[in-house]
Protein backbone atom coordinates (compact mmCIF):
# COMPACT_ATOMS: atom_id res chain seq x y z
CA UNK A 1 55.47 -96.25 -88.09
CA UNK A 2 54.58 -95.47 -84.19
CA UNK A 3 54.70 -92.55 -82.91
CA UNK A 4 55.10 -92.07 -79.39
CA UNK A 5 54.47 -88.86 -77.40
CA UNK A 6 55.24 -87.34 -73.78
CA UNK A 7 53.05 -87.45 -71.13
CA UNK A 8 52.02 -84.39 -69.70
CA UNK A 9 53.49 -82.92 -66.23
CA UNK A 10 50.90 -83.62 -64.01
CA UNK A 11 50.03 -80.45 -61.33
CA UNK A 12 52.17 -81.30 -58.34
CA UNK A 13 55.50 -82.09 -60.17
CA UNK A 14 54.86 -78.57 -62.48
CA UNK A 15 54.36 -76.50 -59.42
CA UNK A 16 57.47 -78.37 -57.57
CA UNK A 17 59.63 -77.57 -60.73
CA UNK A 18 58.13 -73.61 -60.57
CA UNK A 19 59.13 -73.79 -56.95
CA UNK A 20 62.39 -74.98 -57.17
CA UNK A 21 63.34 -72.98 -60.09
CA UNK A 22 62.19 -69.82 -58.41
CA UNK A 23 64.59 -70.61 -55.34
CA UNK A 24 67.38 -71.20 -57.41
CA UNK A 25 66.83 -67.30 -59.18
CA UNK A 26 66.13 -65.89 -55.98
CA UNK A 27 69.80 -67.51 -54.77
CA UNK A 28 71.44 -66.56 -57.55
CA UNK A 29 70.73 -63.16 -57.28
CA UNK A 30 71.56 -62.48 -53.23
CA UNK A 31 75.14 -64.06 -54.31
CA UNK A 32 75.31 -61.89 -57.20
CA UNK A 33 74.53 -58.63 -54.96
CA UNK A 34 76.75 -59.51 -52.17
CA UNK A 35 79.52 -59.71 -54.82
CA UNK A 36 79.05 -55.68 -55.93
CA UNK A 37 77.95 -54.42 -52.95
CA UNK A 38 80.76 -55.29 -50.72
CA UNK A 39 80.81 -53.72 -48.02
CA UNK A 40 83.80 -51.01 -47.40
CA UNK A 41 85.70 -51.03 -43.82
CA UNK A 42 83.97 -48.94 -40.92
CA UNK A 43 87.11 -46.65 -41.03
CA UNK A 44 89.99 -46.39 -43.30
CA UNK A 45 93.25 -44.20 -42.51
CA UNK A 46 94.04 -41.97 -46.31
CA UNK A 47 97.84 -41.58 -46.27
CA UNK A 48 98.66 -38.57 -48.42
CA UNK A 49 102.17 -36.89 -49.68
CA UNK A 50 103.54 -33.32 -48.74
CA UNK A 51 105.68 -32.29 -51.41
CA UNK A 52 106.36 -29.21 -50.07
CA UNK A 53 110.41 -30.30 -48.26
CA UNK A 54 111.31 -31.00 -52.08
CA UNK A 55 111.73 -29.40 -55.73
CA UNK A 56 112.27 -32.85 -57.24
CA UNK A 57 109.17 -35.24 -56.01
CA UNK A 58 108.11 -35.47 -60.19
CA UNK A 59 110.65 -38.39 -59.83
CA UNK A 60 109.22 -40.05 -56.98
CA UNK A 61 106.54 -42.53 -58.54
CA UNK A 62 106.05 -44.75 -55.78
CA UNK A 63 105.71 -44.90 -52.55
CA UNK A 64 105.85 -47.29 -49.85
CA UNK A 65 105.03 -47.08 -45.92
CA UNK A 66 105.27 -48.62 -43.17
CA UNK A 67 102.92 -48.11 -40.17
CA UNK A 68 104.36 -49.93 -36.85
CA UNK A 69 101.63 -50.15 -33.63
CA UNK A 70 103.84 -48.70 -30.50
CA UNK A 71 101.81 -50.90 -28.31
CA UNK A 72 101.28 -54.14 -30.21
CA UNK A 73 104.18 -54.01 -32.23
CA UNK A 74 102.17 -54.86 -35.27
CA UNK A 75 102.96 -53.52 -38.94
CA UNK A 76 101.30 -52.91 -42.06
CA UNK A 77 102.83 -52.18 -45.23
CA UNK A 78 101.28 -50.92 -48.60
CA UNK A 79 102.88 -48.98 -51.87
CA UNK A 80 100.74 -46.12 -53.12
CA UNK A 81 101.18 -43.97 -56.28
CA UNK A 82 103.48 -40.35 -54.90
CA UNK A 83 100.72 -38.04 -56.80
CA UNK A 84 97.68 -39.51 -54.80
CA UNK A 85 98.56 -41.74 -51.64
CA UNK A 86 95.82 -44.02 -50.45
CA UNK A 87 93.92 -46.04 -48.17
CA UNK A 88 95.08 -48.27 -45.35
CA UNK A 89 92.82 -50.55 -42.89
CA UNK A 90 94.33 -48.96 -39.39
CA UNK A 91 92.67 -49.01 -36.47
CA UNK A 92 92.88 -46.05 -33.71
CA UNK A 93 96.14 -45.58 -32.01
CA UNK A 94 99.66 -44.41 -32.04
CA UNK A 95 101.82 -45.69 -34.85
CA UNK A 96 105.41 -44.67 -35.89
CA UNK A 97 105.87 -44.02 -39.80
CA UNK A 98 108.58 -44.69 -42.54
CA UNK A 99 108.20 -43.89 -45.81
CA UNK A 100 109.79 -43.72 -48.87
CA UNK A 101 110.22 -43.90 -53.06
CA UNK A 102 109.72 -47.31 -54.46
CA UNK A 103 111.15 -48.54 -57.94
CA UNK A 104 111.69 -52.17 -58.37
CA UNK A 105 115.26 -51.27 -60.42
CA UNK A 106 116.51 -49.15 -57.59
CA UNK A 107 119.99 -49.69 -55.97
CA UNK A 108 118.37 -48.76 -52.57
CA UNK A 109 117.29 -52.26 -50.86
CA UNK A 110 115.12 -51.71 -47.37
CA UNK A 111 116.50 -54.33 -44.35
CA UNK A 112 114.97 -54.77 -40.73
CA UNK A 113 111.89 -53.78 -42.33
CA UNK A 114 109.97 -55.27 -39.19
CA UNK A 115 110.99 -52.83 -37.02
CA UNK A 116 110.85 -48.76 -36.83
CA UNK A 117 114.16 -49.17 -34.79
CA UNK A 118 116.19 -51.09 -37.00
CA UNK A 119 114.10 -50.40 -40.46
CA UNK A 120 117.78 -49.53 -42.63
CA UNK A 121 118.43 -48.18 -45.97
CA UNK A 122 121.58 -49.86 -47.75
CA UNK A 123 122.64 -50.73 -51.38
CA UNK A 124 124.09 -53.90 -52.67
CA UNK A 125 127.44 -55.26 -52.81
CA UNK A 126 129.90 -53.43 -55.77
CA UNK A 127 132.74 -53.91 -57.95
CA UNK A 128 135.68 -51.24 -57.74
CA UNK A 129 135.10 -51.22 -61.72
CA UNK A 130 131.56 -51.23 -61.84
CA UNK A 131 131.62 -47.46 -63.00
CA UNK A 132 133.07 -48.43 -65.95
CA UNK A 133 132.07 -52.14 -66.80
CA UNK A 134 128.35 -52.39 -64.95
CA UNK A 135 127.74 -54.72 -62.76
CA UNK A 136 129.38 -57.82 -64.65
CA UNK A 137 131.51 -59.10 -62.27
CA UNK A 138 131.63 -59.83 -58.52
CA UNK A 139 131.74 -57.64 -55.66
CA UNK A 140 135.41 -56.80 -54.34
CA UNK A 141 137.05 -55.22 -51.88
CA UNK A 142 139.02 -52.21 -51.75
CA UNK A 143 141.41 -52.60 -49.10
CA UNK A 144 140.04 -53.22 -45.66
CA UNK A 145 136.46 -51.43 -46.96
CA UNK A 146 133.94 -53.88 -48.97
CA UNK A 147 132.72 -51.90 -51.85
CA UNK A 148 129.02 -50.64 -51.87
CA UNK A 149 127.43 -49.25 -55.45
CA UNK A 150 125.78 -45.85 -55.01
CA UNK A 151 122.44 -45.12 -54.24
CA UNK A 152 119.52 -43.46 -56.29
CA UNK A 153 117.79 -40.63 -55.07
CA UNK A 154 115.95 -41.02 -51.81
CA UNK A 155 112.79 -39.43 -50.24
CA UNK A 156 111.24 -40.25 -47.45
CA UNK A 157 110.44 -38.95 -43.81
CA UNK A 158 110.40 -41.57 -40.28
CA UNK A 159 107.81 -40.05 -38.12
CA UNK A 160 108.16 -41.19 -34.20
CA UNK A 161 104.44 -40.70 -33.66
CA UNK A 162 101.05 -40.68 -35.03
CA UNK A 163 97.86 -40.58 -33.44
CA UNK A 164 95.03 -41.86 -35.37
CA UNK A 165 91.85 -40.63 -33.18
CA UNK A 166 89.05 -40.57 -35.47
CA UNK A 167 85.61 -38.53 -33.81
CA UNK A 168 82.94 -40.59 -33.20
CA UNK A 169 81.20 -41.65 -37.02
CA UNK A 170 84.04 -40.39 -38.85
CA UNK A 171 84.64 -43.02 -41.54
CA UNK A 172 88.34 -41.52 -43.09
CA UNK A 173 90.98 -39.94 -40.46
CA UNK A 174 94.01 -38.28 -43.31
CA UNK A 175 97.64 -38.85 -42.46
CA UNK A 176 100.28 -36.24 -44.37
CA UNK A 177 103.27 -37.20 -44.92
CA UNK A 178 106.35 -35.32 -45.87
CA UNK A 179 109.27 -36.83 -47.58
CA UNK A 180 112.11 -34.96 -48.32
CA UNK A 181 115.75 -35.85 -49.94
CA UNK A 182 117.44 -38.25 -47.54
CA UNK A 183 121.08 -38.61 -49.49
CA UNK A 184 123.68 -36.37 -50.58
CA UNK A 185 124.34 -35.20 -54.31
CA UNK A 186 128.49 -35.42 -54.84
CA UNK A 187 130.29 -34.33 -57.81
CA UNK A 188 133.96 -34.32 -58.68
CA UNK A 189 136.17 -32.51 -61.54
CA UNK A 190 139.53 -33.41 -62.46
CA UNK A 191 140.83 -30.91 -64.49
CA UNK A 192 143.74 -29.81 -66.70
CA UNK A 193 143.80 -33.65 -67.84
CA UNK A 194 146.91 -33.74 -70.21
CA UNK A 195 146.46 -36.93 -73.29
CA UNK A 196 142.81 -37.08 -72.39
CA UNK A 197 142.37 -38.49 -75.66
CA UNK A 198 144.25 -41.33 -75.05
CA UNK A 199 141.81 -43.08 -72.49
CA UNK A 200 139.16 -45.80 -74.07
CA UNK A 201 137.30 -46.27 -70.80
CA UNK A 202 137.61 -45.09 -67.35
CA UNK A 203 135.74 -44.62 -63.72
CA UNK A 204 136.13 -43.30 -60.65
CA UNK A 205 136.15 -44.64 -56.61
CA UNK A 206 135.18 -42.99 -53.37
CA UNK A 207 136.60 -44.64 -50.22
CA UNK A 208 135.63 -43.80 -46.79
CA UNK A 209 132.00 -43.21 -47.00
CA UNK A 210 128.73 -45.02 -45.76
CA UNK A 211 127.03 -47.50 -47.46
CA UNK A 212 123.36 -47.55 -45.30
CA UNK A 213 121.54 -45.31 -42.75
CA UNK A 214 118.60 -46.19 -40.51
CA UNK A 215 115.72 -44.24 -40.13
CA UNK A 216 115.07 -44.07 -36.67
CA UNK A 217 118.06 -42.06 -35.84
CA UNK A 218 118.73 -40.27 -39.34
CA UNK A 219 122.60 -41.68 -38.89
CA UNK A 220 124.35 -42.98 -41.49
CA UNK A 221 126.34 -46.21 -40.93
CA UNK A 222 129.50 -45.44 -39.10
CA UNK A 223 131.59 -48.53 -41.17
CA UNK A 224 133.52 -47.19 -44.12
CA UNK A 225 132.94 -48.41 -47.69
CA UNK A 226 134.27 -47.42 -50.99
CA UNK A 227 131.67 -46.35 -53.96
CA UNK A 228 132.36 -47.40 -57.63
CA UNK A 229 131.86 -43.91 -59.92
CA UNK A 230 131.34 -43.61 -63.17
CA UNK A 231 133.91 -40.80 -64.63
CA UNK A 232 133.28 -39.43 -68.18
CA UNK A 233 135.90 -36.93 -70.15
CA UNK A 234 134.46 -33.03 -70.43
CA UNK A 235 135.81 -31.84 -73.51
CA UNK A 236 139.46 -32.41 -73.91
CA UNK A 237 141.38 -31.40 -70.69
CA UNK A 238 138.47 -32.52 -67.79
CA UNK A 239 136.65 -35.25 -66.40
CA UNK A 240 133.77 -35.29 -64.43
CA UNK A 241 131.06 -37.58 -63.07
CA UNK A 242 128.44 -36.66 -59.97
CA UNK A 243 126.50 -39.49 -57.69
CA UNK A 244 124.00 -39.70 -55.20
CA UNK A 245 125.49 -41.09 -51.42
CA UNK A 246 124.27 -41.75 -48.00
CA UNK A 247 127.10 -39.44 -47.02
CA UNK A 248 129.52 -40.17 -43.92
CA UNK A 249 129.51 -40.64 -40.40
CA UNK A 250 130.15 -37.75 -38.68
CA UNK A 251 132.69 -39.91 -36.38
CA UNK A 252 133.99 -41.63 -39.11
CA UNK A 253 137.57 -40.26 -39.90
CA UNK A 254 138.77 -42.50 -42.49
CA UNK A 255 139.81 -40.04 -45.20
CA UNK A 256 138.07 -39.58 -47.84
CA UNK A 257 139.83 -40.26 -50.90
CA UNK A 258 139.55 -40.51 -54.64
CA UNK A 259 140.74 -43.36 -57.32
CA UNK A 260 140.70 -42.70 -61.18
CA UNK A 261 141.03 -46.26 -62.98
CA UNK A 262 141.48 -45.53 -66.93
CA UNK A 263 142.18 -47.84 -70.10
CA UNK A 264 144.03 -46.34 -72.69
CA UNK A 265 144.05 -47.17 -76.41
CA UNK A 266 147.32 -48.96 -76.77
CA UNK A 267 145.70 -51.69 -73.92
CA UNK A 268 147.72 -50.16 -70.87
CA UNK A 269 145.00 -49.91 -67.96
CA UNK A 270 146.60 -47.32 -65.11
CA UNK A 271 144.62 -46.41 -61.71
CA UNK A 272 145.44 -43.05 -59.87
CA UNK A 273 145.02 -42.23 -56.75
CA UNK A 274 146.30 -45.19 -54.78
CA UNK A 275 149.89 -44.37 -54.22
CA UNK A 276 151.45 -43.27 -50.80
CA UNK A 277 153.23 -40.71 -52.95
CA UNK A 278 150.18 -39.06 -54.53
CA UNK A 279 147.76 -39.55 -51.28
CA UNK A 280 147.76 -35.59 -50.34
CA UNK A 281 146.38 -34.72 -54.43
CA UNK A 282 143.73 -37.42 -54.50
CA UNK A 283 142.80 -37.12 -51.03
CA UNK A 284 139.85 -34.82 -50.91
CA UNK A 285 138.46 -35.13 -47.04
CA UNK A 286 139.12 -31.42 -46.42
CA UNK A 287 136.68 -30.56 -49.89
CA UNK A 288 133.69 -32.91 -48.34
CA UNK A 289 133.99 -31.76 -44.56
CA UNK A 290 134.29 -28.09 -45.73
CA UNK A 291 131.47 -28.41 -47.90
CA UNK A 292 129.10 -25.37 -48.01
CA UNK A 293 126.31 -27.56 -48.04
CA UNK A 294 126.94 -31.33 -46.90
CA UNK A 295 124.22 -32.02 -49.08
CA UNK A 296 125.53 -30.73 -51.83
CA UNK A 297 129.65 -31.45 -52.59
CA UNK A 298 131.50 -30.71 -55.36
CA UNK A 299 135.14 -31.66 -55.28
CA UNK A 300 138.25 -31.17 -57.37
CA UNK A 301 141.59 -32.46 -58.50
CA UNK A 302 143.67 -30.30 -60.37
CA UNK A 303 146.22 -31.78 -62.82
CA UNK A 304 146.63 -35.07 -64.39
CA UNK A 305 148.88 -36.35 -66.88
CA UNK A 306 147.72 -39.57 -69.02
CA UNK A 307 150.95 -40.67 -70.80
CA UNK A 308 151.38 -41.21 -74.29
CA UNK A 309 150.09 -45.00 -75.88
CA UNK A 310 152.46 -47.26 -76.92
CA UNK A 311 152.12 -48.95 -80.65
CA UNK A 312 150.01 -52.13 -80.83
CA UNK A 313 148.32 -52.36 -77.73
CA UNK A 314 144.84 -54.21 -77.27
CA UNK A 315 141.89 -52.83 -75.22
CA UNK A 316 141.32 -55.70 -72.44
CA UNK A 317 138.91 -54.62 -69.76
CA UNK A 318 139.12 -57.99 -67.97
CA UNK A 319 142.66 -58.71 -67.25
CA UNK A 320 143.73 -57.31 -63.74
CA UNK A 321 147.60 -56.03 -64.88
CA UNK A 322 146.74 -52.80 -63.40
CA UNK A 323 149.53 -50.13 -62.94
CA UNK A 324 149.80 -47.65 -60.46
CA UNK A 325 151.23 -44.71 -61.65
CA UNK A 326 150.89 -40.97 -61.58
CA UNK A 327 151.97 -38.65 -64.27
CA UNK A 328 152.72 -35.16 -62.70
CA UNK A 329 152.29 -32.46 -64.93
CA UNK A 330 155.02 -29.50 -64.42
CA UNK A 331 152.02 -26.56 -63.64
């Protein structure tokens, strides 16, 4: 048997290899501390949250802003946590500010984002029914106005001007902001509801009202939409339901009026509300103007009969046979 064997490194090629493999370590660790020790930015702007316009900010969870340069034009945009803000990379300046709650299942949609001007607050397209059935079917019109769901709760400020004027070495410059409740709570009662026990499903509608406001200006859209409600009985003689809105123009005088669209248990489906004879009951323009607070509305209609069912009707949410009727009750 042979056995063979390895010849020995001679000097240069060892002290080559010791070389090489020294360079390689030494490498290897300067990438390796230029990966944890990253630099952080010269400055950094901390954008913080003022609670203090609000009882309700446990809600808010997010919060997104928008920081527009007045002289470049130039935006950035980040979402930070409502309990602790955060950092953006802004240089010195004047910037305008929007800001408001985030939540990826909102009804509020942002447009015009681009621009402090034109940044606009709006909801999506609605069904008249969509208080009662969800959003299963496609957006309608009611009328002349297109129909626009309701929005969720809103906070947020626009701020025409911040200077961000850091002293010379400071490293964080703090921005506050200040949101506060941008859209109106509404709630309706319709009371001394005679058969109430007679209705399977039901909601509610809301014509003449906005469906967007920018934030610029603080004005709600002047164009008139109607908002789907959901409607729920109270007990046995009322109904009620509440919403959040963007409200109303104050030049817009389309009246204000209310719809009731019910399904009763022998199939019939009737909608209130919508007849030239009944218009002074369900209007309720005079309730919102008047309004205490225009923040805060509660409005009411007062007396509604539901007729008795008929025998061997079917429940049939998606045929359109409506029936527009009003049942007076002698009070």
């Amino acid at each position: 048997m042979h056995i063979g064997y390895m010849k020995p490194f001679t000097k240069n090629f060892s002290k080559n290899l010791m070389v090489s493999l020294w360079a390689m370590a030494a490498l290897t660790a300067c990438n390796h501390k230029e990966l944890e020790d990253l630099p952080e930015p010269d400055f950094r702007v901390r954008v913080k949250f003022d609670w203090h316009k609000t009882s309700s900010r446990a809600e808010a969870e997010m919060m997104q802003v928008f920081f527009y340069n007045r002289t470049t034009g130039y935006m950035e945009y980040d979402i930070f946590p409502a309990e602790t803000g955060g950092y953006m990379n802004l240089g010195p300046g004047e910037w305008q500010v929007t800001t408001y709650n985030w939540n990826e299942e909102s009804n509020v949609v942002g447009d015009h984002t681009n621009s402090y001007i034109a940044h606009h607050l709006t909801t999506r397209a609605g069904n008249i029914l969509e208080g009662a059935l969800g959003n299963t079917q496609s957006p309608t019109l009611d009328g002349e106005q297109p129909v626009f769901v309701t929005p969720d709760m809103v906070w947020g400020e626009a701020r025409e001007s911040v200077i961000i004027d850091p002293l010379p070495g400071q490293r964080e410059f703090v921005v506050t902001l200040e949101p506060e409740e941008l859209v109106c709570h509404y709630s309706f009662e319709i009371r001394n509801v005679e058969n109430l026990e007679h209705i399977t499903n039901m909601c509610g509608a809301l014509s003449g009202m906005s469906g967007g406001m920018t934030f610029s200006s603080s004005l709600v859209d002047a164009e008139s939409v109607t908002l789907p409600l959901s409607a729920e009985a109270d007990g046995s003689k009322t109904i009620r339901g509440e919403f959040y809105t963007f409200g109303f123009h104050p030049e817009n005088r389309d009246p204000k009026m209310m719809s009731l669209y019910v399904w009763l248990d022998d199939g019939r489906k009737l909608v209130f509300g919508t007849t030239a004879e009944t218009a002074d009951k369900w209007n309720v323009s005079d309730q919102i103007l008047n309004a205490s607070d225009p923040k805060r509305v509660h409005y009411i209609i007062d007396g509604l009969g539901i007729p008795t069912t008929m025998d061997g009707g079917m429940f049939d949410p998606s045929a359109d046979d409506w029936s527009s009727e009003e049942y007076e009750l002698g009070i």
